[in-house]
C-alpha atoms as a PDB file:
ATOM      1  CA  UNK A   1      14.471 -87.917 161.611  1.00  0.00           C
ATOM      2  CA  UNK A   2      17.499 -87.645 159.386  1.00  0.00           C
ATOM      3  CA  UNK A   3      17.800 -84.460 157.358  1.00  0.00           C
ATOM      4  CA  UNK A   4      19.464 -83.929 154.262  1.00  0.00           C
ATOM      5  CA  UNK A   5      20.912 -80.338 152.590  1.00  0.00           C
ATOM      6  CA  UNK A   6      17.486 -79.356 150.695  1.00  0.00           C
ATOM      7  CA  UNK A   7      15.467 -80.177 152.778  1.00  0.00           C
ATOM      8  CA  UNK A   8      12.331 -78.324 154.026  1.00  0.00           C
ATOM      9  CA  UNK A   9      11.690 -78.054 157.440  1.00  0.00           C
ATOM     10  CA  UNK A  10       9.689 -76.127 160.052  1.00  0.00           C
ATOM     11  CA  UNK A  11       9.593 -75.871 163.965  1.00  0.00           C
ATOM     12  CA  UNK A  12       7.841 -79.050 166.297  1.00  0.00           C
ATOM     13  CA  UNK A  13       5.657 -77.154 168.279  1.00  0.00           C
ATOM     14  CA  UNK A  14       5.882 -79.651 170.678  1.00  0.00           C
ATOM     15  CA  UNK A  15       9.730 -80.353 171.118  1.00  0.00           C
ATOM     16  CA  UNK A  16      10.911 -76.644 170.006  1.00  0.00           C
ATOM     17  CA  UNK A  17      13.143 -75.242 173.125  1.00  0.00           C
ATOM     18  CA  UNK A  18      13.070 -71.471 172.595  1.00  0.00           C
ATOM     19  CA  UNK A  19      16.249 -69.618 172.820  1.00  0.00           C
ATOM     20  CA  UNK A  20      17.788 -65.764 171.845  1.00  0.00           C
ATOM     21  CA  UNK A  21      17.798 -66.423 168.339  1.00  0.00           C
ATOM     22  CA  UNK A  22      13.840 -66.468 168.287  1.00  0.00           C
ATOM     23  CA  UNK A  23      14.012 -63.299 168.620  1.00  0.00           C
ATOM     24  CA  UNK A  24      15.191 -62.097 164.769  1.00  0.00           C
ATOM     25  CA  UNK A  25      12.868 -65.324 163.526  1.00  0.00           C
ATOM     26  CA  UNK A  26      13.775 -68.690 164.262  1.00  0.00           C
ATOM     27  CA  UNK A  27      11.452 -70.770 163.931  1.00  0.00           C
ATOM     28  CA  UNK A  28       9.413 -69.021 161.870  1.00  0.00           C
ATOM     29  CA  UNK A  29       8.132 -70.191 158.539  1.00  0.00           C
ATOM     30  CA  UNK A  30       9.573 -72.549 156.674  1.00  0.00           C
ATOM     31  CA  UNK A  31      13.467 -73.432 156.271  1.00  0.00           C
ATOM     32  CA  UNK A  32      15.415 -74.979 154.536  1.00  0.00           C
ATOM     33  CA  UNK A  33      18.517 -77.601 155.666  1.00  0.00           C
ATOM     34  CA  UNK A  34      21.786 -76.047 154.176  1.00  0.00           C
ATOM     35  CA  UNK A  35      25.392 -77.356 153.842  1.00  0.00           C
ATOM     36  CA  UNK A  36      26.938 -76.304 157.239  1.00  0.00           C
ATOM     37  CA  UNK A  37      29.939 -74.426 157.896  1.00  0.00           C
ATOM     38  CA  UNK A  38      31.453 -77.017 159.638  1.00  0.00           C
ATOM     39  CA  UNK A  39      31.074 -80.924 160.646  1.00  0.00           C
ATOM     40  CA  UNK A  40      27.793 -81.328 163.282  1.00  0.00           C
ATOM     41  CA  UNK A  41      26.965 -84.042 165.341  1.00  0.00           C
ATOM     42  CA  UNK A  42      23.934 -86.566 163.648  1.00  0.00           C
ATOM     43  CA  UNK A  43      21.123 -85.036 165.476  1.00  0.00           C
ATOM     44  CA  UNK A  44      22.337 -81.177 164.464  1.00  0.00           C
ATOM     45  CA  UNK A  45      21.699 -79.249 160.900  1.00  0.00           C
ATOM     46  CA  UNK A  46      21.891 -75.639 159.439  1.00  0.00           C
ATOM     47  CA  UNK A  47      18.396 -74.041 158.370  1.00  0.00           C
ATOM     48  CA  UNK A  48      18.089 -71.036 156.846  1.00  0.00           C
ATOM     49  CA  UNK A  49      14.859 -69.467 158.273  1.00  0.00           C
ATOM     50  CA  UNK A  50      13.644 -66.920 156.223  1.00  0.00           C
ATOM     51  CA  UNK A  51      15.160 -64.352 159.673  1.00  0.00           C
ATOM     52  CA  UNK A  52      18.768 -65.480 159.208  1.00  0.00           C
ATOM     53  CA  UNK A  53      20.597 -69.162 159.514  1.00  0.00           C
ATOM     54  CA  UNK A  54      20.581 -71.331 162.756  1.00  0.00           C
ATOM     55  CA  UNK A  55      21.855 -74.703 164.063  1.00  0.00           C
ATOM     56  CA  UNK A  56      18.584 -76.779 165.339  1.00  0.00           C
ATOM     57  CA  UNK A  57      18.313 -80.024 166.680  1.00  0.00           C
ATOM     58  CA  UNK A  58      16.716 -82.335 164.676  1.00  0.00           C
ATOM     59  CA  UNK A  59      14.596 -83.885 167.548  1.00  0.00           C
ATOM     60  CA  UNK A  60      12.891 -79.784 167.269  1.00  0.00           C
ATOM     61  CA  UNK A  61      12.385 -79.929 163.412  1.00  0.00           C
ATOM     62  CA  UNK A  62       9.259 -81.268 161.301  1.00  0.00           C
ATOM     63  CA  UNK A  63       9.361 -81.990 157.715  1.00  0.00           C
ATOM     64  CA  UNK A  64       7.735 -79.461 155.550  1.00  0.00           C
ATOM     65  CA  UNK A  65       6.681 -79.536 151.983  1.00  0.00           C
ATOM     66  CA  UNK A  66       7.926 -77.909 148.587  1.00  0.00           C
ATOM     67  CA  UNK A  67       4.197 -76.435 148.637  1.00  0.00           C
ATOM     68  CA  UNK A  68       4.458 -74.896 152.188  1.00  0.00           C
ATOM     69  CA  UNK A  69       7.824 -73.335 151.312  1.00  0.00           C
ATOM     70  CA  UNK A  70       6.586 -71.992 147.516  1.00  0.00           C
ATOM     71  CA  UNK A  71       3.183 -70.186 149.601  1.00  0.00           C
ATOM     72  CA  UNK A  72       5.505 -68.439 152.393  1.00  0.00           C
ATOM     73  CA  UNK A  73       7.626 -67.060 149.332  1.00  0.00           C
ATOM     74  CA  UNK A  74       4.551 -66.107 147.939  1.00  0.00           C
ATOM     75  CA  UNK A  75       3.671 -64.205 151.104  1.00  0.00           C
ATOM     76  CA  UNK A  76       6.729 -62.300 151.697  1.00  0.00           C
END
């Protein structure tokens, strides 16, 4: 699936390949696709988890809803 900056996302449990970064939160919640630093390839974004900022493959993402996103921020 193609992402665009805006976007809300949150982790496939069934593609996600864990790494070191799960460690301060990736993954967790609900993120949102943000204007990289720098060109990536088509199948690579930016999300800004509410831990910190990460590069994920798209093939690991899921779409997530405006609704999903508002109720985390309500939980924090």
């Amino acid at each position: 699936m193609k992402y665009k900056v805006g976007d809300f996302v949150k982790k496939s449990p069934e593609n996600w390949v864990k790494n070191d970064f799960d460690s301060w939160g990736r993954g967790i919640g609900v993120g949102v696709v943000v204007e990289p630093p720098f060109a990536m390839e088509d199948d690579e974004v930016d999300v800004r988890w509410p831990g910190g900022r990460c590069f994920e493959n798209t093939s690991q993402l899921l779409p997530a809803t405006e609704e999903e996103h508002k109720t985390q921020e309500n939980n924090e």
